[in-house]
PDB file of N, CA and C in Angstrom:
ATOM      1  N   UNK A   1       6.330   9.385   6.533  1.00  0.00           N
ATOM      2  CA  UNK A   1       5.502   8.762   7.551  1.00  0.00           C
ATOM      3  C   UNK A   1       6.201   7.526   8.094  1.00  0.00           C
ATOM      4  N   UNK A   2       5.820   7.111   9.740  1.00  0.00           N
ATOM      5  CA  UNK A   2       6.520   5.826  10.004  1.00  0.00           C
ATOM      6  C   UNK A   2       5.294   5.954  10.679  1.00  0.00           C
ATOM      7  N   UNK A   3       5.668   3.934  11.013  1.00  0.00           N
ATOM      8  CA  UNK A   3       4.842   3.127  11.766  1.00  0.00           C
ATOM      9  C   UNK A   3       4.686   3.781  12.953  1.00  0.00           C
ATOM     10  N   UNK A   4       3.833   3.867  14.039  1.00  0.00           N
ATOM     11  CA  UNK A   4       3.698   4.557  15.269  1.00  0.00           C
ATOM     12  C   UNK A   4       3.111   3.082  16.054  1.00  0.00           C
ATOM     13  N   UNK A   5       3.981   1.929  16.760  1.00  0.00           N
ATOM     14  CA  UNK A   5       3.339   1.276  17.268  1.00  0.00           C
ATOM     15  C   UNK A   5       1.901   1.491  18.609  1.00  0.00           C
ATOM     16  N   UNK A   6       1.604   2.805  18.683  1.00  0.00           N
ATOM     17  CA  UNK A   6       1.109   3.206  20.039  1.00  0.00           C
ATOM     18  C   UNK A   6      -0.040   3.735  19.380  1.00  0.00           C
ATOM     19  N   UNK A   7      -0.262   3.896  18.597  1.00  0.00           N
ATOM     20  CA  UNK A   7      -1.123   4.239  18.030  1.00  0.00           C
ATOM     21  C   UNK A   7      -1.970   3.203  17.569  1.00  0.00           C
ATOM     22  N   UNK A   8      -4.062   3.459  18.142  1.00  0.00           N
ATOM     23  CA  UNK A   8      -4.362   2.074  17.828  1.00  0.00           C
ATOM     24  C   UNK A   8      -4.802   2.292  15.893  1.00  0.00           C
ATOM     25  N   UNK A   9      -4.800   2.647  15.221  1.00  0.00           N
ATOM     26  CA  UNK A   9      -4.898   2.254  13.926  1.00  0.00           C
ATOM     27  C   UNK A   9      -4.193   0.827  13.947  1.00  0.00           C
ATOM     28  N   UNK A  10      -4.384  -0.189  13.358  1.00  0.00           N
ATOM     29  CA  UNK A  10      -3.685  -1.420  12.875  1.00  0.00           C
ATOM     30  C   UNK A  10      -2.452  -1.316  12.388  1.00  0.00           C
ATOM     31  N   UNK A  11      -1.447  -2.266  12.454  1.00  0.00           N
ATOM     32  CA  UNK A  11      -0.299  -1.922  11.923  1.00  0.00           C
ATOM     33  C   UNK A  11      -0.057  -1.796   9.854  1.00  0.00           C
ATOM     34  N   UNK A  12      -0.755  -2.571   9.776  1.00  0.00           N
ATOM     35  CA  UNK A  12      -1.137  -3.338   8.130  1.00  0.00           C
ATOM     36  C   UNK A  12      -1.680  -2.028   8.200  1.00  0.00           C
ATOM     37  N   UNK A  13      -2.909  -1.204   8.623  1.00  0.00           N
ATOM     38  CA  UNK A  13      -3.430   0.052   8.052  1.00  0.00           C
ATOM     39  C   UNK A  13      -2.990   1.112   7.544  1.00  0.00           C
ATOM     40  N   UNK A  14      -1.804   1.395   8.731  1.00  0.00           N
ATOM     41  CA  UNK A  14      -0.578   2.304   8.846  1.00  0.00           C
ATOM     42  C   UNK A  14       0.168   2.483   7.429  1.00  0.00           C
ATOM     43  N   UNK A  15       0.632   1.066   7.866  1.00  0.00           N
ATOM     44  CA  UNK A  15       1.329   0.720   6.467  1.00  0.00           C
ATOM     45  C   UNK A  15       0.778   1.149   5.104  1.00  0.00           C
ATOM     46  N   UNK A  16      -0.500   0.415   5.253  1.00  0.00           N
ATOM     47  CA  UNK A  16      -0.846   0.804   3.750  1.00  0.00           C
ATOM     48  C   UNK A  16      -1.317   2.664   3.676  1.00  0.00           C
ATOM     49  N   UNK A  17      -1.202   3.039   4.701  1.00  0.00           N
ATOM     50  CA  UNK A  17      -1.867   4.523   4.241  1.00  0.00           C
ATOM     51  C   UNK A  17      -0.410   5.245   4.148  1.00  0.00           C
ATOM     52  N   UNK A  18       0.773   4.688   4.469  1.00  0.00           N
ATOM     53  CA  UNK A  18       1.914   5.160   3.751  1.00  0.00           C
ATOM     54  C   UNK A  18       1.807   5.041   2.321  1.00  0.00           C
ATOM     55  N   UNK A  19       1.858   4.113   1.513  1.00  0.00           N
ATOM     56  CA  UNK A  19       1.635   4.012   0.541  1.00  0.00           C
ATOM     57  C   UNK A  19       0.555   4.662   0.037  1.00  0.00           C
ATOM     58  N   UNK A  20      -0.815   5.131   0.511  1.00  0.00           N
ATOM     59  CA  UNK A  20      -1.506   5.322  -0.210  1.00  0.00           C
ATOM     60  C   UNK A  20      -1.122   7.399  -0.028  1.00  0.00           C
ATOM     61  N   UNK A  21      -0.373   7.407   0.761  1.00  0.00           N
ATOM     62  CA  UNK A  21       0.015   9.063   0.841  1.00  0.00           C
ATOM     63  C   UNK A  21       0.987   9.063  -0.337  1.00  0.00           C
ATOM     64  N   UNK A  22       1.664   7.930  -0.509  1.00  0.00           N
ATOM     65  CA  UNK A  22       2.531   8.136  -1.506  1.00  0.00           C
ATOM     66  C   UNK A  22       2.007   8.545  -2.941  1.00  0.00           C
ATOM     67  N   UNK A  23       0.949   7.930  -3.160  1.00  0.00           N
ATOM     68  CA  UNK A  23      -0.101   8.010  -4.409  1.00  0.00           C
ATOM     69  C   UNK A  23      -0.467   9.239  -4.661  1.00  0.00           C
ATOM     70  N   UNK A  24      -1.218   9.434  -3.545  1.00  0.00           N
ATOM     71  CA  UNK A  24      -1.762  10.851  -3.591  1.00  0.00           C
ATOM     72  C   UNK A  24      -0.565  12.222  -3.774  1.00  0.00           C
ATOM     73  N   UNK A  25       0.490  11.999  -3.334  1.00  0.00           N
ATOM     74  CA  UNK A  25       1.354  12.673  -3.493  1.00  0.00           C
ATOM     75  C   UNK A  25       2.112  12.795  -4.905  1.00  0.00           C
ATOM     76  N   UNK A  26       1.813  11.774  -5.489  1.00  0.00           N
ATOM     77  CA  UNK A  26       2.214  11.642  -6.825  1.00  0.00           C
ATOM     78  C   UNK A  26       3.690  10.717  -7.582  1.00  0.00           C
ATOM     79  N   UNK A  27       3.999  10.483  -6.086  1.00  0.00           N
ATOM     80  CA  UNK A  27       4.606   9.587  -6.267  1.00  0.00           C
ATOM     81  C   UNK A  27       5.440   8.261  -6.577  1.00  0.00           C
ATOM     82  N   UNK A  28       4.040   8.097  -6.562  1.00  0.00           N
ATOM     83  CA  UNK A  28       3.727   6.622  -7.010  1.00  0.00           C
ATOM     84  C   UNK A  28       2.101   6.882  -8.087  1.00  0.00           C
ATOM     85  N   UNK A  29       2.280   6.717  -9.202  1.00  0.00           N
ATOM     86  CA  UNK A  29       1.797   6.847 -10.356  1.00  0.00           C
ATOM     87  C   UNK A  29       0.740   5.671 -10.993  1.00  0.00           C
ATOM     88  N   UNK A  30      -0.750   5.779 -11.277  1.00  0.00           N
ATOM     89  CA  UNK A  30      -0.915   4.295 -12.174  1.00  0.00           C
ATOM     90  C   UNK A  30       0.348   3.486 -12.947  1.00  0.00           C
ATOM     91  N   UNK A  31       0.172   2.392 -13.059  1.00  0.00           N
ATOM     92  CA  UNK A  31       0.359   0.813 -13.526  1.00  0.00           C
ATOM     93  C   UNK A  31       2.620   1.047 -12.746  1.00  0.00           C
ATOM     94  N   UNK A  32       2.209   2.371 -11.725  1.00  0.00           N
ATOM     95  CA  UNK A  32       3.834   2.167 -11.161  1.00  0.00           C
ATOM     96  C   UNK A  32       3.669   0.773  -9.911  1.00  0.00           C
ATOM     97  N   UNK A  33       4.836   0.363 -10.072  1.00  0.00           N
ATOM     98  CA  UNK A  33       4.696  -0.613  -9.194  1.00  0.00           C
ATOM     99  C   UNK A  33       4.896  -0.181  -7.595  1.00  0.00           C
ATOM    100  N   UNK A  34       4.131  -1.060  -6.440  1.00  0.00           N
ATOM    101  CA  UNK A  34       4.581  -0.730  -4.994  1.00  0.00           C
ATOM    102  C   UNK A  34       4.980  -1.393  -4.628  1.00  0.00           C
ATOM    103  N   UNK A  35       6.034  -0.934  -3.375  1.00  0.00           N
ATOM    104  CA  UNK A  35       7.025  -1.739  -3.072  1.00  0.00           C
ATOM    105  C   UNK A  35       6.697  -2.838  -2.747  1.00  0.00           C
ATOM    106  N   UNK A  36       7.453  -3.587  -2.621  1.00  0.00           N
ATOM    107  CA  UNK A  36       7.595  -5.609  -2.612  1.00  0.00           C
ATOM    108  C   UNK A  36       6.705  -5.271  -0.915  1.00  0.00           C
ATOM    109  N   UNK A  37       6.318  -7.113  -0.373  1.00  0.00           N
ATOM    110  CA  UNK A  37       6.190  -6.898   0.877  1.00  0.00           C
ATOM    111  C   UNK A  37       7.596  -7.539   1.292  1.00  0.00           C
ATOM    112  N   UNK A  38       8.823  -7.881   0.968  1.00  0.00           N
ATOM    113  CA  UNK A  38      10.028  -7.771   1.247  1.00  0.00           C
ATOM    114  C   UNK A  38      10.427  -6.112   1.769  1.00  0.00           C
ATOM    115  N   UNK A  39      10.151  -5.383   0.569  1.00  0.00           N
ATOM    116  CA  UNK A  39      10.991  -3.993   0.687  1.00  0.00           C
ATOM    117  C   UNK A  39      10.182  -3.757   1.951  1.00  0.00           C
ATOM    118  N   UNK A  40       8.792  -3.638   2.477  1.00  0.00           N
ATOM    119  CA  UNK A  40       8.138  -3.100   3.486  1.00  0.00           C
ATOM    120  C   UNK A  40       8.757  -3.484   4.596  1.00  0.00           C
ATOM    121  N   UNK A  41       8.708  -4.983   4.628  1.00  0.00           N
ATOM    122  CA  UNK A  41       9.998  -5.663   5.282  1.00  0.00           C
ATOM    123  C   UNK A  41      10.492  -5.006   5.987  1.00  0.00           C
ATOM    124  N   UNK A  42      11.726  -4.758   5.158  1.00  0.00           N
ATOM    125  CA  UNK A  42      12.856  -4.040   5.108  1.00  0.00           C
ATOM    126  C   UNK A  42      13.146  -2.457   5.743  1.00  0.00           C
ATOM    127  N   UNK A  43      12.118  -1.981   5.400  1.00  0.00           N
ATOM    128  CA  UNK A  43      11.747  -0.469   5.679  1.00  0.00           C
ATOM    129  C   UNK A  43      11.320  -0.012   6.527  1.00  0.00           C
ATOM    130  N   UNK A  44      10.129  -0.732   7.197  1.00  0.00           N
ATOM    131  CA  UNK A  44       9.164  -0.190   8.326  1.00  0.00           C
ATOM    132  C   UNK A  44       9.582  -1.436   9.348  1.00  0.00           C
ATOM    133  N   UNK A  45      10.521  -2.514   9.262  1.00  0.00           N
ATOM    134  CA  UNK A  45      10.314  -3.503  10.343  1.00  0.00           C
ATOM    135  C   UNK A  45       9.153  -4.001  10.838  1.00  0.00           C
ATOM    136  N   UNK A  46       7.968  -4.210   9.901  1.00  0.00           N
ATOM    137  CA  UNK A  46       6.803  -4.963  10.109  1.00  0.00           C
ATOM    138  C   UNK A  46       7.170  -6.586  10.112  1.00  0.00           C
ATOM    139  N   UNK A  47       6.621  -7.679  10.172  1.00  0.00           N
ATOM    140  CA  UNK A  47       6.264  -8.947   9.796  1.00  0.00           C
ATOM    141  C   UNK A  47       5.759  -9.294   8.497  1.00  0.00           C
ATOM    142  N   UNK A  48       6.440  -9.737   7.477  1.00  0.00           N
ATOM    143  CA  UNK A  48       5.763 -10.180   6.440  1.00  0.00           C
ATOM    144  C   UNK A  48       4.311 -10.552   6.291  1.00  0.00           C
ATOM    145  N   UNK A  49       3.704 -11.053   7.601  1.00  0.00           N
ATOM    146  CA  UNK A  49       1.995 -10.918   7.289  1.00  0.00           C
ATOM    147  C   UNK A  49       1.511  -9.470   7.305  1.00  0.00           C
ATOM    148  N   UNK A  50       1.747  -8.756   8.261  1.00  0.00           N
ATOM    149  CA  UNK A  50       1.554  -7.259   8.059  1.00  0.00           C
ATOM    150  C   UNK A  50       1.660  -6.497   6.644  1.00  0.00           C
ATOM    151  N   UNK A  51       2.954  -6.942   6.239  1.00  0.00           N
ATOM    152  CA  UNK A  51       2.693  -6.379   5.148  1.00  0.00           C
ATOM    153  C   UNK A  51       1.974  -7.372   3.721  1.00  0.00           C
ATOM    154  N   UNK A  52       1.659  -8.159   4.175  1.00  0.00           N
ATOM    155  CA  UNK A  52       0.785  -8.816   3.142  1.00  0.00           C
ATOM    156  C   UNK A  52      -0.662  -8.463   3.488  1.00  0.00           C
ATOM    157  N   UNK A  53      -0.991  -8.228   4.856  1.00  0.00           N
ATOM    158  CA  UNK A  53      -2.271  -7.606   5.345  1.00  0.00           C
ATOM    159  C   UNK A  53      -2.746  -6.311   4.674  1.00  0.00           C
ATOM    160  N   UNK A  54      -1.223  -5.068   4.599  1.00  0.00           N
ATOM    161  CA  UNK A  54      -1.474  -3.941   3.644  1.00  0.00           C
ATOM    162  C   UNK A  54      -1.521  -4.499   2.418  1.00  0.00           C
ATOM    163  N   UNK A  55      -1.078  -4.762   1.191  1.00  0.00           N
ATOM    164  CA  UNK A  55      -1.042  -5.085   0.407  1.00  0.00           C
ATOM    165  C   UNK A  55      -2.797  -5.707   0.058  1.00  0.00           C
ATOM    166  N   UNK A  56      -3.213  -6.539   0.812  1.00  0.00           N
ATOM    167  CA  UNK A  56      -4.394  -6.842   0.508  1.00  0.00           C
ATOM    168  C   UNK A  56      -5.902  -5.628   0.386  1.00  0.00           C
ATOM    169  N   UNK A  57      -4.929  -4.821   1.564  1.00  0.00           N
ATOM    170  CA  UNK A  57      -6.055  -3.787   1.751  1.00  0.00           C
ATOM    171  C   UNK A  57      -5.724  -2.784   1.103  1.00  0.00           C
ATOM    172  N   UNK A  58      -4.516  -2.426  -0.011  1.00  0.00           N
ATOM    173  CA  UNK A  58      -4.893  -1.541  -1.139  1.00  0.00           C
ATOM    174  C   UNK A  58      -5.203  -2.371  -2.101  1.00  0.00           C
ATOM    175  N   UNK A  59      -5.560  -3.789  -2.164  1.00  0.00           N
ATOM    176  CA  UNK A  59      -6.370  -4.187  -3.563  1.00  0.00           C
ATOM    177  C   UNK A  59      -7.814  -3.754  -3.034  1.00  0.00           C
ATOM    178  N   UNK A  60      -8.227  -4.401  -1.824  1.00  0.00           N
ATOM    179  CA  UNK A  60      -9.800  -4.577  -1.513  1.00  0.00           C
ATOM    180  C   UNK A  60     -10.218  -2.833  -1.566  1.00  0.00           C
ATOM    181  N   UNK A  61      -9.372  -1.798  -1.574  1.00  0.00           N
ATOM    182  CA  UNK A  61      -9.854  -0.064  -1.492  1.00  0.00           C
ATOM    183  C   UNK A  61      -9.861   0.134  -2.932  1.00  0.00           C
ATOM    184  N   UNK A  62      -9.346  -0.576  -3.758  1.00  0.00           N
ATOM    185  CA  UNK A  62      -9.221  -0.551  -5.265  1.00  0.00           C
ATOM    186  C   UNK A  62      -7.581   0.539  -5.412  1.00  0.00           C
ATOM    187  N   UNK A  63      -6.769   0.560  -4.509  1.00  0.00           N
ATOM    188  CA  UNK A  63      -5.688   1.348  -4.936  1.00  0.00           C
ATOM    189  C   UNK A  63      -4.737   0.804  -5.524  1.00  0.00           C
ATOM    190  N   UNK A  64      -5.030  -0.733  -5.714  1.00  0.00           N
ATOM    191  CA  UNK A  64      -3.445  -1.456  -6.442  1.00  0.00           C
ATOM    192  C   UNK A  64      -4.557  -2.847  -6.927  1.00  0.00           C
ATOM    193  N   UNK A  65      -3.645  -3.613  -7.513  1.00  0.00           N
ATOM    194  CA  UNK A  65      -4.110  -4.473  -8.492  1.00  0.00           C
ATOM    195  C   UNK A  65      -2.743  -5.233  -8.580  1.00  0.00           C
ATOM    196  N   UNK A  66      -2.839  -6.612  -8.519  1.00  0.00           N
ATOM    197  CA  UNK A  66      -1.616  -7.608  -8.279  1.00  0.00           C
ATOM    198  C   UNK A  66      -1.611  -8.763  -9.673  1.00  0.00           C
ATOM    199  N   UNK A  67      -0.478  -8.711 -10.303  1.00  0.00           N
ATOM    200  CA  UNK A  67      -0.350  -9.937 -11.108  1.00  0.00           C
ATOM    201  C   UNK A  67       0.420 -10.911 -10.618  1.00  0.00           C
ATOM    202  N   UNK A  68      -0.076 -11.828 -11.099  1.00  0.00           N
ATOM    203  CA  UNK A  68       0.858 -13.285 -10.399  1.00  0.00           C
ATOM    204  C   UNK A  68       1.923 -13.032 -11.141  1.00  0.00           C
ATOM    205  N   UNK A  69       3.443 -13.542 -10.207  1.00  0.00           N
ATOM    206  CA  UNK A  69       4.895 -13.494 -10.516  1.00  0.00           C
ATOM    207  C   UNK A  69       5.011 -12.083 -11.066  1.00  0.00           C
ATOM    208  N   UNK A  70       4.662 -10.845 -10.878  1.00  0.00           N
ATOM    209  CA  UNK A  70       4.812  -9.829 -11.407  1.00  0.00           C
ATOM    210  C   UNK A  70       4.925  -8.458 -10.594  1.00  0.00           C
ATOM    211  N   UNK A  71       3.842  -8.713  -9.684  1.00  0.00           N
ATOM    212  CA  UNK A  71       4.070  -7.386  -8.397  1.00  0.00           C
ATOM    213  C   UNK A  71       2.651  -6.965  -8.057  1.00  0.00           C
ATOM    214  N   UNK A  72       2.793  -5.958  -7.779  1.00  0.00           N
ATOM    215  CA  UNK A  72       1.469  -4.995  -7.395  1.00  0.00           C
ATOM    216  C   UNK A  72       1.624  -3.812  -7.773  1.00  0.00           C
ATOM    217  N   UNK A  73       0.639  -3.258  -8.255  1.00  0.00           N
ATOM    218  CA  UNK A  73       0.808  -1.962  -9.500  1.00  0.00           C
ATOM    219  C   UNK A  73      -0.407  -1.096  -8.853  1.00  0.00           C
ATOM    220  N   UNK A  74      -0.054   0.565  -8.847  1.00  0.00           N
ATOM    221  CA  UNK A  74      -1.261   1.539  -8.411  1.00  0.00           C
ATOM    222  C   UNK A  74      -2.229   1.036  -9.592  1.00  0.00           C
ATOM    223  N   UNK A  75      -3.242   0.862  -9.191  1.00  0.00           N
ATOM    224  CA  UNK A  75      -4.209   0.957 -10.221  1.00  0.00           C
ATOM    225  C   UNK A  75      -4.298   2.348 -10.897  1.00  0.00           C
ATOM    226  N   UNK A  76      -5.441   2.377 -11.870  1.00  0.00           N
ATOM    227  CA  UNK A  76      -5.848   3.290 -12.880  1.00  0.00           C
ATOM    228  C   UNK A  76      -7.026   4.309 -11.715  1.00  0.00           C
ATOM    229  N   UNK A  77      -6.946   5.616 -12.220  1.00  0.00           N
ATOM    230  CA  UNK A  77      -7.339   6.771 -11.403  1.00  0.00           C
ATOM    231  C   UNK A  77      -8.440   6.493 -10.752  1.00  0.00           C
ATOM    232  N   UNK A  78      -9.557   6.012 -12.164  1.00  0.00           N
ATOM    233  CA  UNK A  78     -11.118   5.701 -11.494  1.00  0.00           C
ATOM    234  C   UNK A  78     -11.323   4.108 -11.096  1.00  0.00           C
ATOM    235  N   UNK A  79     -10.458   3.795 -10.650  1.00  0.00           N
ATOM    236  CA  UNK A  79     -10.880   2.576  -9.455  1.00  0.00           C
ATOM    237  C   UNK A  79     -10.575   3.126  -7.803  1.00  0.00           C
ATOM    238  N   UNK A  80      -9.456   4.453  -8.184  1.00  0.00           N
ATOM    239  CA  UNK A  80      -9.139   4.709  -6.676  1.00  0.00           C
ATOM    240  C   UNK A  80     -10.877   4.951  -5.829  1.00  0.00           C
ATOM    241  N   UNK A  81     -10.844   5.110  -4.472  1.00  0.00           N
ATOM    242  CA  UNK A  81     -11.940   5.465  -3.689  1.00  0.00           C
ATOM    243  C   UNK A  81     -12.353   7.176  -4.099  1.00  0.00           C
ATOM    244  N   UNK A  82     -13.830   6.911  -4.667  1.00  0.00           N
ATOM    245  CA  UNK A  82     -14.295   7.869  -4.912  1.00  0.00           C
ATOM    246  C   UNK A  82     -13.882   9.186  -4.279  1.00  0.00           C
ATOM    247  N   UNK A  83     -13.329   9.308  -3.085  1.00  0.00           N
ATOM    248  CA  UNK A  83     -13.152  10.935  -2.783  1.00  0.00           C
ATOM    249  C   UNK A  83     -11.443  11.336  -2.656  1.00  0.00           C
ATOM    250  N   UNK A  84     -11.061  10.175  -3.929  1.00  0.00           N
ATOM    251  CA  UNK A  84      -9.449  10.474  -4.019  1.00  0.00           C
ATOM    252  C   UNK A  84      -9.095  10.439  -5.607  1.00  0.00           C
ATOM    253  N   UNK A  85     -10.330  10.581  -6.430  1.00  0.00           N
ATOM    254  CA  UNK A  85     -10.696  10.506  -7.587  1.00  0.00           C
ATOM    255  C   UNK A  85     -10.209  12.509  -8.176  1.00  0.00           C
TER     256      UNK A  85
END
């Protein structure tokens, strides 16, 4: 998946539903870590708020969980959104 600037979904949304295809795909695994908002950076050519915008919005969906100085990690199965359970 890439960013589609023309598309009105949000850019931060986009973003994070890359990641969250990644999950579902199996890719990305509970307590695995997701990428930095550097690597997003890096990858999709967003703005570091963008990708701190995604990042926020797979904690607030319950798909990741953040430790200080440590990263952001998929959460555990039954916090994901009930119809990805």
């Amino acid at each position: 998946m890439t960013i589609d600037r023309f598309d009105p979904m949000p850019i931060y949304r986009q973003l994070a539903e890359i990641v969250i295809a990644r999950i579902r795909a199996g890719e990305l695994g509970p307590r695995d870590l997701i990428p930095s908002e550097s690597q997003m950076v890096k990858d999709h050519g967003v703005a570091r708020d963008t990708a701190r915008q995604a990042v926020a919005y797979l904690r607030e969906q319950g798909w990741a969980f953040t430790l200080p100085q440590r990263g952001t990690y998929v959460s555990a199965r039954e916090n994901w959104p009930s119809e990805d359970r």
